[in-house]
Protein backbone atom coordinates (compact mmCIF):
# COMPACT_ATOMS: atom_id res chain seq x y z
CA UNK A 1 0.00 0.00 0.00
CA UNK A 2 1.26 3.42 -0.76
CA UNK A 3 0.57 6.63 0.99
CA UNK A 4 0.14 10.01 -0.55
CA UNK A 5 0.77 11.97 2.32
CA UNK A 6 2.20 11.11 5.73
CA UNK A 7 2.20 12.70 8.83
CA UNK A 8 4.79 12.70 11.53
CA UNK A 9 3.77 13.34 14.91
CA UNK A 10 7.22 14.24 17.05
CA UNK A 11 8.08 14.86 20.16
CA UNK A 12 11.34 17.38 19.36
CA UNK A 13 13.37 14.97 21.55
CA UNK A 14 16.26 12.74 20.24
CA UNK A 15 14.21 9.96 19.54
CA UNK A 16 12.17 11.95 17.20
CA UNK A 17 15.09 11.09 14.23
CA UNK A 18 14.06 7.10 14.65
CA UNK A 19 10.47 8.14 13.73
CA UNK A 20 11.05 10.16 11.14
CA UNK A 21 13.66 7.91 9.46
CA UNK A 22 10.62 5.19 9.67
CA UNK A 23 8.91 7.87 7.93
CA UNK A 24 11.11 8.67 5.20
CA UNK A 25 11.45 5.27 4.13
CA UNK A 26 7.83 4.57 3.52
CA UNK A 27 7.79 8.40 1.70
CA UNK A 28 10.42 7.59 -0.23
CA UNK A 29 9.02 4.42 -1.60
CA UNK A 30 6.20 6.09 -2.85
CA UNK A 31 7.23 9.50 -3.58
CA UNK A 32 4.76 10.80 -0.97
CA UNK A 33 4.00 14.34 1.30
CA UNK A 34 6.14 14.05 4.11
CA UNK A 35 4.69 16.72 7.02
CA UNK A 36 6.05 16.95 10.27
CA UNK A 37 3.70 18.27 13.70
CA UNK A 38 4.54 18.61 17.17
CA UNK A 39 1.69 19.06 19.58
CA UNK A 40 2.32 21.09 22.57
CA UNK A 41 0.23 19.40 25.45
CA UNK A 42 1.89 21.12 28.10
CA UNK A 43 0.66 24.62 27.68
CA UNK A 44 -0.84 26.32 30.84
CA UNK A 45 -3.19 29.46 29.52
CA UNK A 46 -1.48 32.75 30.58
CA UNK A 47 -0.16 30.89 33.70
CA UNK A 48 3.29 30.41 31.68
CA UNK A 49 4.89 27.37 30.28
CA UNK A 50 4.52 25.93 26.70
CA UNK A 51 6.86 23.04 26.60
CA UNK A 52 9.15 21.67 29.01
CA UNK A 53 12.08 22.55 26.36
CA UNK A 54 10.65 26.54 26.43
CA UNK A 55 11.46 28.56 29.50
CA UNK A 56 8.65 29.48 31.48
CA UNK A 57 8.46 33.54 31.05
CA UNK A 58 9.04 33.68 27.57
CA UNK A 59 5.62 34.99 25.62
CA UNK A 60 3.45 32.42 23.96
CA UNK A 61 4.59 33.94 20.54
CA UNK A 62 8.29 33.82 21.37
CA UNK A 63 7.92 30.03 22.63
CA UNK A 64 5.98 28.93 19.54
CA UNK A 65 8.64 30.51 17.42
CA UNK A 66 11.20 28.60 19.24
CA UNK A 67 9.39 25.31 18.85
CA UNK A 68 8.70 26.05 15.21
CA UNK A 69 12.73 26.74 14.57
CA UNK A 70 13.25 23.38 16.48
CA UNK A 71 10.77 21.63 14.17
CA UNK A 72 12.05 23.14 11.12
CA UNK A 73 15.56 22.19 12.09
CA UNK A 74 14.62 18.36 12.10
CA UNK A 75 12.49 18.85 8.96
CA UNK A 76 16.26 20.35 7.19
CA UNK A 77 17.81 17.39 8.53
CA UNK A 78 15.46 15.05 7.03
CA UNK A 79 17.06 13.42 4.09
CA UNK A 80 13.62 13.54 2.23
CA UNK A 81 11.66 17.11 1.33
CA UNK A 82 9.04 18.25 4.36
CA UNK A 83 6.23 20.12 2.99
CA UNK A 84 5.01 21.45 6.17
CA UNK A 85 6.18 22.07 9.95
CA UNK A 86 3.44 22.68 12.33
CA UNK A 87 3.37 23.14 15.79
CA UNK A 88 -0.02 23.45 17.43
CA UNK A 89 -1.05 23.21 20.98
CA UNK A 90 -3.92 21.01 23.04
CA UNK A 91 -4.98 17.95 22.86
CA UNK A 92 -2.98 15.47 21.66
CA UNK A 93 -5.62 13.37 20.08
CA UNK A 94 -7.90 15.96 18.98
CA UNK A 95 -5.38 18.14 17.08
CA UNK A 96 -3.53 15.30 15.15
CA UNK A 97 -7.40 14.06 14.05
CA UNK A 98 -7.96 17.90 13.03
CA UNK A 99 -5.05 17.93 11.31
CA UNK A 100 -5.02 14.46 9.25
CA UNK A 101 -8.62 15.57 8.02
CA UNK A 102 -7.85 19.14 7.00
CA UNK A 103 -4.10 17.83 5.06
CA UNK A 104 -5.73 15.02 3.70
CA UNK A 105 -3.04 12.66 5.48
CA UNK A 106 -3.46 9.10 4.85
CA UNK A 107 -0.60 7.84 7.13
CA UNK A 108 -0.35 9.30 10.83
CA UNK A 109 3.19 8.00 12.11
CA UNK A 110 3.96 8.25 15.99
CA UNK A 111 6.69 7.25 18.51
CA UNK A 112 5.44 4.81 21.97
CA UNK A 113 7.82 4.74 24.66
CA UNK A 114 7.67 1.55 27.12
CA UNK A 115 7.63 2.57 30.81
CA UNK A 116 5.72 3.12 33.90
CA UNK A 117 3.86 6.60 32.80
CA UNK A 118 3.00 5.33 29.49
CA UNK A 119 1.25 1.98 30.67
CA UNK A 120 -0.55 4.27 33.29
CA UNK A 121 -1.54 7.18 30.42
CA UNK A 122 -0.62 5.93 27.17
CA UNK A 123 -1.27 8.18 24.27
CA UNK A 124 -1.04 5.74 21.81
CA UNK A 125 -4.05 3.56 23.47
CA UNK A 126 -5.82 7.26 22.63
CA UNK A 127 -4.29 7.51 19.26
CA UNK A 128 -5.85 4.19 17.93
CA UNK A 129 -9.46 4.54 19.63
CA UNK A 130 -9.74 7.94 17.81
CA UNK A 131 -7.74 7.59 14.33
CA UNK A 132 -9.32 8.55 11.21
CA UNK A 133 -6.75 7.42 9.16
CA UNK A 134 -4.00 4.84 8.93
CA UNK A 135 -1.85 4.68 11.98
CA UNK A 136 2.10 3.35 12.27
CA UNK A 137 3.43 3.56 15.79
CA UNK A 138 7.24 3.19 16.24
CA UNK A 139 8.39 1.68 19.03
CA UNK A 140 11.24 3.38 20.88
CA UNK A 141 13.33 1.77 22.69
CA UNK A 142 15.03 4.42 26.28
């Protein structure tokens, strides 16, 4: 099966490079959209705080610029052309299902860590009860 656009969902952390090389290579197969997101869950409205890699007191602006040049950075790294960077904030599972329906993304691809908060809270559990599209989850090993 090939995909005409896929959608990487990243965390901005090192083991955001294993997903999106998982990525690539299904892109590349099929000469598909490649679009990277990061979804900032963390945000606390006007109470500070977007991302734990943002400091706290920077404006909302500032720290969405700052997670947009991270983005961006991994997207130039890429060895495969990234049509769009987006970084969005709330709900996890409600902004990647907004996005794959407004881009027209046929493949979501995400990144599940094993450990003790993930078994407790796992997003991916949240991911797959709510995906309107295909779904590819990487596991990552600590």
């Amino acid at each position: 099966m090939s995909y005409k656009h896929i959608l990487v969902a990243v965390d901005l952390s090192k083991s955001s490079e294993v997903v999106i090389n998982k990525a690539i290579s299904l892109a590349r197969g099929a000469n598909s959209k490649l679009s990277f997101i990061f979804v900032d869950v963390n945000y606390v409205s006007s109470i500070g705080g977007i991302s734990p890699k943002v400091e706290m007191d920077v404006p909302l602006d500032e720290q969405q610029a700052i997670l947009q040049k991270e983005l961006q950075a991994l997207a130039e790294q890429a060895d495969y052309p990234v049509a769009n960077t987006l970084v969005v904030i709330g709900d996890l599972n409600e902004k990647l299902k907004t996005t794959v329906q407004e881009m027209d993304v046929d493949l979501l691809v995400c990144g599940h860590h094993h450990d003790f908060w993930t078994r407790l809270l796992s997003s991916a559990r949240k991911l797959v009860n709510t995906a309107v599209t295909d779904l590819l989850i990487i596991y990552l090993e600590k």
